[in-house]
C-alpha atoms as a PDB file:
ATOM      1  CA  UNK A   1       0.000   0.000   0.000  1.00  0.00           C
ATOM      2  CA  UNK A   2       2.559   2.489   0.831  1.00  0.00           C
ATOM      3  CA  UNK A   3       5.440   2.719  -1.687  1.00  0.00           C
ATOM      4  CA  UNK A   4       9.213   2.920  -0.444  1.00  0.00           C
ATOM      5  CA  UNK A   5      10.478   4.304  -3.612  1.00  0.00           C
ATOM      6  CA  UNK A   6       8.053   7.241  -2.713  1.00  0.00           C
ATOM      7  CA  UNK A   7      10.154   8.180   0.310  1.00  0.00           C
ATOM      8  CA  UNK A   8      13.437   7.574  -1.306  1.00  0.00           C
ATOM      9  CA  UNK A   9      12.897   9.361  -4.175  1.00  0.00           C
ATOM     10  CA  UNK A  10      10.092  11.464  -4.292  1.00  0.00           C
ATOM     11  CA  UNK A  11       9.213  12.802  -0.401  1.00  0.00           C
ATOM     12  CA  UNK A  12      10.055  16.418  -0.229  1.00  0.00           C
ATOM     13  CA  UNK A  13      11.180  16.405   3.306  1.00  0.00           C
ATOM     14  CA  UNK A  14      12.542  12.711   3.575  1.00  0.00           C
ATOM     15  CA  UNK A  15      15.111  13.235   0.000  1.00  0.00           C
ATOM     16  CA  UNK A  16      16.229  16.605   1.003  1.00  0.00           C
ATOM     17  CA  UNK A  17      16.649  15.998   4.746  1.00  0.00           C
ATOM     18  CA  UNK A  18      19.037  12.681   3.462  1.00  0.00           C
ATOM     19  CA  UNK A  19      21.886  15.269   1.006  1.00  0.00           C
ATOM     20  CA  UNK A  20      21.731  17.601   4.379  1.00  0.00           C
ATOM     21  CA  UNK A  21      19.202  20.638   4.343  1.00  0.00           C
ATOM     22  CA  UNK A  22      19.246  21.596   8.139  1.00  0.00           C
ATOM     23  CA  UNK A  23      15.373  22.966   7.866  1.00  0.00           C
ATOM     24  CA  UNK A  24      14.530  19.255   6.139  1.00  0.00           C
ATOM     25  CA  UNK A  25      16.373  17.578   8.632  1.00  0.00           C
ATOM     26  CA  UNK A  26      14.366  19.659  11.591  1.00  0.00           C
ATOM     27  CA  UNK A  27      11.303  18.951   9.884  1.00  0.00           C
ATOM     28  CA  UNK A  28      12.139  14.478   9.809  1.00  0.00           C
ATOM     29  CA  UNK A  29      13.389  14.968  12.884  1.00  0.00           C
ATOM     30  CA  UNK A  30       9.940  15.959  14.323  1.00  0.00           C
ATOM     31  CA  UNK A  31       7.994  13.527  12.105  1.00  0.00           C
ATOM     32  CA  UNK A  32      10.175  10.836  13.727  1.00  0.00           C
ATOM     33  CA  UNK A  33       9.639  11.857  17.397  1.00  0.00           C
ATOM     34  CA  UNK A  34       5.848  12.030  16.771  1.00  0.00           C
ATOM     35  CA  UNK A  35       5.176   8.870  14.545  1.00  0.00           C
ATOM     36  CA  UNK A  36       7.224   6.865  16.260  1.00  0.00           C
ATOM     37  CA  UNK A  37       9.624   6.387  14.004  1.00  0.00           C
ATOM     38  CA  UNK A  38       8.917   8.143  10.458  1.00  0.00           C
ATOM     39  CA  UNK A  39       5.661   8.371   8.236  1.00  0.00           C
ATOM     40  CA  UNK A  40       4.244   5.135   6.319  1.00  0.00           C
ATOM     41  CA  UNK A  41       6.381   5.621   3.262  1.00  0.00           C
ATOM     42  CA  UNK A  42       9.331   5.940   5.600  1.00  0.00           C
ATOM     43  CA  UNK A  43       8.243   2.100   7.361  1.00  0.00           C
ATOM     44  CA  UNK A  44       8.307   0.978   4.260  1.00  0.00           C
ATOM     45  CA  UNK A  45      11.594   1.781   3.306  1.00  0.00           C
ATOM     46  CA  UNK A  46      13.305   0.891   5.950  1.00  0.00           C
ATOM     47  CA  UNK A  47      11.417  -2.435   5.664  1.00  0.00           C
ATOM     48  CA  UNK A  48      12.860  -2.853   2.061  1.00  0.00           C
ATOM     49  CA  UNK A  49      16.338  -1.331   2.404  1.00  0.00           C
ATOM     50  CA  UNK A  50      16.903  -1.734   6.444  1.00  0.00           C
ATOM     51  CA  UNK A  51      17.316   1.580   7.005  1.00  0.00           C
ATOM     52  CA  UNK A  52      15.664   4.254   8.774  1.00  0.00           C
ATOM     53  CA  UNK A  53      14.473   7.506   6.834  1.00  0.00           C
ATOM     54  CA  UNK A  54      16.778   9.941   7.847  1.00  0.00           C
ATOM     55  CA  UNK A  55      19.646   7.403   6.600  1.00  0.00           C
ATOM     56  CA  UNK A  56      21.358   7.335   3.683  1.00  0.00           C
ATOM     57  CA  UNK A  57      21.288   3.938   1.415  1.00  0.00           C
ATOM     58  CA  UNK A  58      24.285   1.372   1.821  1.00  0.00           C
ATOM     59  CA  UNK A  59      26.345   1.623  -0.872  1.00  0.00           C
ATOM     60  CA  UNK A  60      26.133  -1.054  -3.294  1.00  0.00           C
ATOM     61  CA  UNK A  61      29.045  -3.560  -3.043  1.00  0.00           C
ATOM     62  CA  UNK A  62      31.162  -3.493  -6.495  1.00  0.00           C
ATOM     63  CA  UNK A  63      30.146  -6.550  -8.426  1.00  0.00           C
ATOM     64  CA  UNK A  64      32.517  -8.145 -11.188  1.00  0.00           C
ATOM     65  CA  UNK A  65      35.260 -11.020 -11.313  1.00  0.00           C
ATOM     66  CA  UNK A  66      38.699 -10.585  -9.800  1.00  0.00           C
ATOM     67  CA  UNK A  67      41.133 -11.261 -12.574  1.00  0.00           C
END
């Protein structure tokens, strides 16, 4: 019901909270104090990536063949 992608690409406060904003990040901050632990979108995020909404993504290890 509630897409991830939403809050990792798309969720003004979530995206521009994550490459540093201080107002965004004030703004998450308070959303995650009062829900608990971020909005829907941001549940469902961390349920598909395991991480929380205010974190960045993992970076993705380097596949490929040592040679």
């Amino acid at each position: 019901m509630f897409d991830p992608e939403f809050c990792e690409k798309r969720c003004p406060v979530c995206t521009r909270a994550r490459r540093g904003n201080p107002f965004a990040r004030f703004l998450q901050g308070i959303e995650m104090i009062v829900t608990l632990g971020g909005c829907p979108w941001g549940r469902a995020r961390q349920e598909k990536y395991g991480v929380k909404p205010n974190e960045p993504l993992p970076p993705e290890p380097k596949s490929g063949n040592p040679t």
